[in-house]
Protein backbone atom coordinates (compact mmCIF):
# COMPACT_ATOMS: atom_id res chain seq x y z
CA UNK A 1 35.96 8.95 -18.26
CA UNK A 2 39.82 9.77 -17.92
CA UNK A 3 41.00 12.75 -16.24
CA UNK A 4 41.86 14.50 -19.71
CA UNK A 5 37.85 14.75 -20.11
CA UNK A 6 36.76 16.29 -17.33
CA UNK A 7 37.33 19.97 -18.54
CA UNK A 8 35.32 18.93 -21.83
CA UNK A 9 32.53 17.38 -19.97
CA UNK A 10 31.89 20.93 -17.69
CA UNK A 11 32.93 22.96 -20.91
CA UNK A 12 29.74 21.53 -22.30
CA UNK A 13 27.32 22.17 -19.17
CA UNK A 14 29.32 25.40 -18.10
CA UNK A 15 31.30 26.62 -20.36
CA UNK A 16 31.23 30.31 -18.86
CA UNK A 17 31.57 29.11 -15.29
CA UNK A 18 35.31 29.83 -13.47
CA UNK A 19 37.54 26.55 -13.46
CA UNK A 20 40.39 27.88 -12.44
CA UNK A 21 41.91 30.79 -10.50
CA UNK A 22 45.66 31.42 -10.21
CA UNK A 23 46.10 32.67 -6.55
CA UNK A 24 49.41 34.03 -7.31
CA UNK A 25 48.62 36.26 -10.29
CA UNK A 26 44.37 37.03 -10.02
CA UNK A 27 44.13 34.97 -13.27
CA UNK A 28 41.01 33.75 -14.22
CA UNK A 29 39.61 31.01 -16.64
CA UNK A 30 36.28 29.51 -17.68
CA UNK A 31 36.02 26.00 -18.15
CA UNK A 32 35.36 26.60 -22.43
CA UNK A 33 39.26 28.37 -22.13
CA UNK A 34 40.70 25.50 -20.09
CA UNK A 35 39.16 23.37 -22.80
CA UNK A 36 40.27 24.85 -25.16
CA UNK A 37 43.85 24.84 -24.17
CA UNK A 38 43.84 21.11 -23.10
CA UNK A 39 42.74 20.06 -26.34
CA UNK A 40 45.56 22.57 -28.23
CA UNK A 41 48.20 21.19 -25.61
CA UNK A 42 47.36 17.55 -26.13
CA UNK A 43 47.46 17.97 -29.43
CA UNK A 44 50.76 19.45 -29.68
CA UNK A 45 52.21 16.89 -27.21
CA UNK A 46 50.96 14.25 -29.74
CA UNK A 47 52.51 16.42 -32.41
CA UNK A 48 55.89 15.64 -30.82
CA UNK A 49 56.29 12.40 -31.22
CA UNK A 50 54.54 10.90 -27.95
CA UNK A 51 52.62 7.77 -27.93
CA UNK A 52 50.44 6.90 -25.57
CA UNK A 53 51.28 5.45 -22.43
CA UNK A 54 54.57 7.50 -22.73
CA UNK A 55 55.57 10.13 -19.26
CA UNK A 56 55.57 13.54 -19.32
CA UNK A 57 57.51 14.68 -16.64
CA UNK A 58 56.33 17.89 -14.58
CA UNK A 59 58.37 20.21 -12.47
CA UNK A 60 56.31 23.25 -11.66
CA UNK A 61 54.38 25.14 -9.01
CA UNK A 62 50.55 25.34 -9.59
CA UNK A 63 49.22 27.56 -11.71
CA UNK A 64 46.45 27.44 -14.75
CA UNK A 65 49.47 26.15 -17.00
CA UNK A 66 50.01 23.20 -15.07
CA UNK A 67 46.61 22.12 -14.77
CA UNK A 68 45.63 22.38 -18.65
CA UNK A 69 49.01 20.27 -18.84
CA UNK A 70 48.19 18.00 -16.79
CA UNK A 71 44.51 17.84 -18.34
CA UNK A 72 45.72 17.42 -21.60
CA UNK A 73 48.65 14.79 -20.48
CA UNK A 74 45.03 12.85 -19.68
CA UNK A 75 43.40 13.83 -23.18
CA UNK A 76 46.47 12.64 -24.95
CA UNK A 77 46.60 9.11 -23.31
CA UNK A 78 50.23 10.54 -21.49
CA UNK A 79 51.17 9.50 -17.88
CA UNK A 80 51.58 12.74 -16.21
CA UNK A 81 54.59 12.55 -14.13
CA UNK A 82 54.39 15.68 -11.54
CA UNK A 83 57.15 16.04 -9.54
CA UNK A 84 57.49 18.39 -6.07
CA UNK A 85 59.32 21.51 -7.25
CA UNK A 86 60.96 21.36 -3.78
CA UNK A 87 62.97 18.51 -4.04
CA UNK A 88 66.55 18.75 -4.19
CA UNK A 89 68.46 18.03 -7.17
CA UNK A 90 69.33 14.42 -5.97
CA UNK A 91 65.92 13.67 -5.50
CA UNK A 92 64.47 14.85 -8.60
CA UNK A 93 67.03 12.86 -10.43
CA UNK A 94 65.87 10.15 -8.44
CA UNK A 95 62.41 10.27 -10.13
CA UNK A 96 63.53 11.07 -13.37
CA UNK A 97 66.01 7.56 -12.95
CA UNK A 98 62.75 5.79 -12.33
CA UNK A 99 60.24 7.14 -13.69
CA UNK A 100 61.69 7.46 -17.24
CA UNK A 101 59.51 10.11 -18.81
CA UNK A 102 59.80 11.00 -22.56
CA UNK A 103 60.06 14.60 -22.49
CA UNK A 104 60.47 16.73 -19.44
CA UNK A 105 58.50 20.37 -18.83
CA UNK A 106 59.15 23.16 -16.69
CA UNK A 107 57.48 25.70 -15.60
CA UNK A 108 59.47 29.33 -17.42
């Protein structure tokens, strides 16, 4: 089993049950919405072009976006690429040099 399958597998046993909590904003999710929105993320980052293998660079702070994009980086076959939103420019570009990722998301 690959990371991208873990929300499916406890969608399917507890699909009502919390999976995630946003500390910042109270925001709540079950583990049939996180499901649901790794396997309509995945599919959309497929949808762009992505093959697998590819990176998908990350730059945000947690919240219940970044884990259902990092889920569905997994479901997709895509190397997440999560990088520490503290770094300094120089750094960042650092990873981004090395790391080559196909497409690059930030959190809005």
């Amino acid at each position: 089993m690959n990371v991208g399958q873990i929300p499916a597998k406890w969608s399917r046993q507890t699909p009502d049950r919390e999976a995630v909590v946003d500390a910042t904003t109270g925001r709540r999710i079950t583990f049939a919405e996180l499901d649901s929105g790794v396997r309509k993320l995945a599919n959309a980052l497929l949808g762009l072009g992505l093959d697998k293998g590819d990176r998908v660079g990350i730059l945000s702070m947690n919240s219940i976006e970044y884990f259902t994009l990092y889920f569905a980086c997994g479901r997709a076959g895509l190397i997440a690429q999560p990088m520490n939103w503290r770094l300094s420019p120089p750094e960042l570009k650092n990873i981004v040099d090395n790391g080559e990722p196909r497409v690059f998301i930030t959190q809005g």
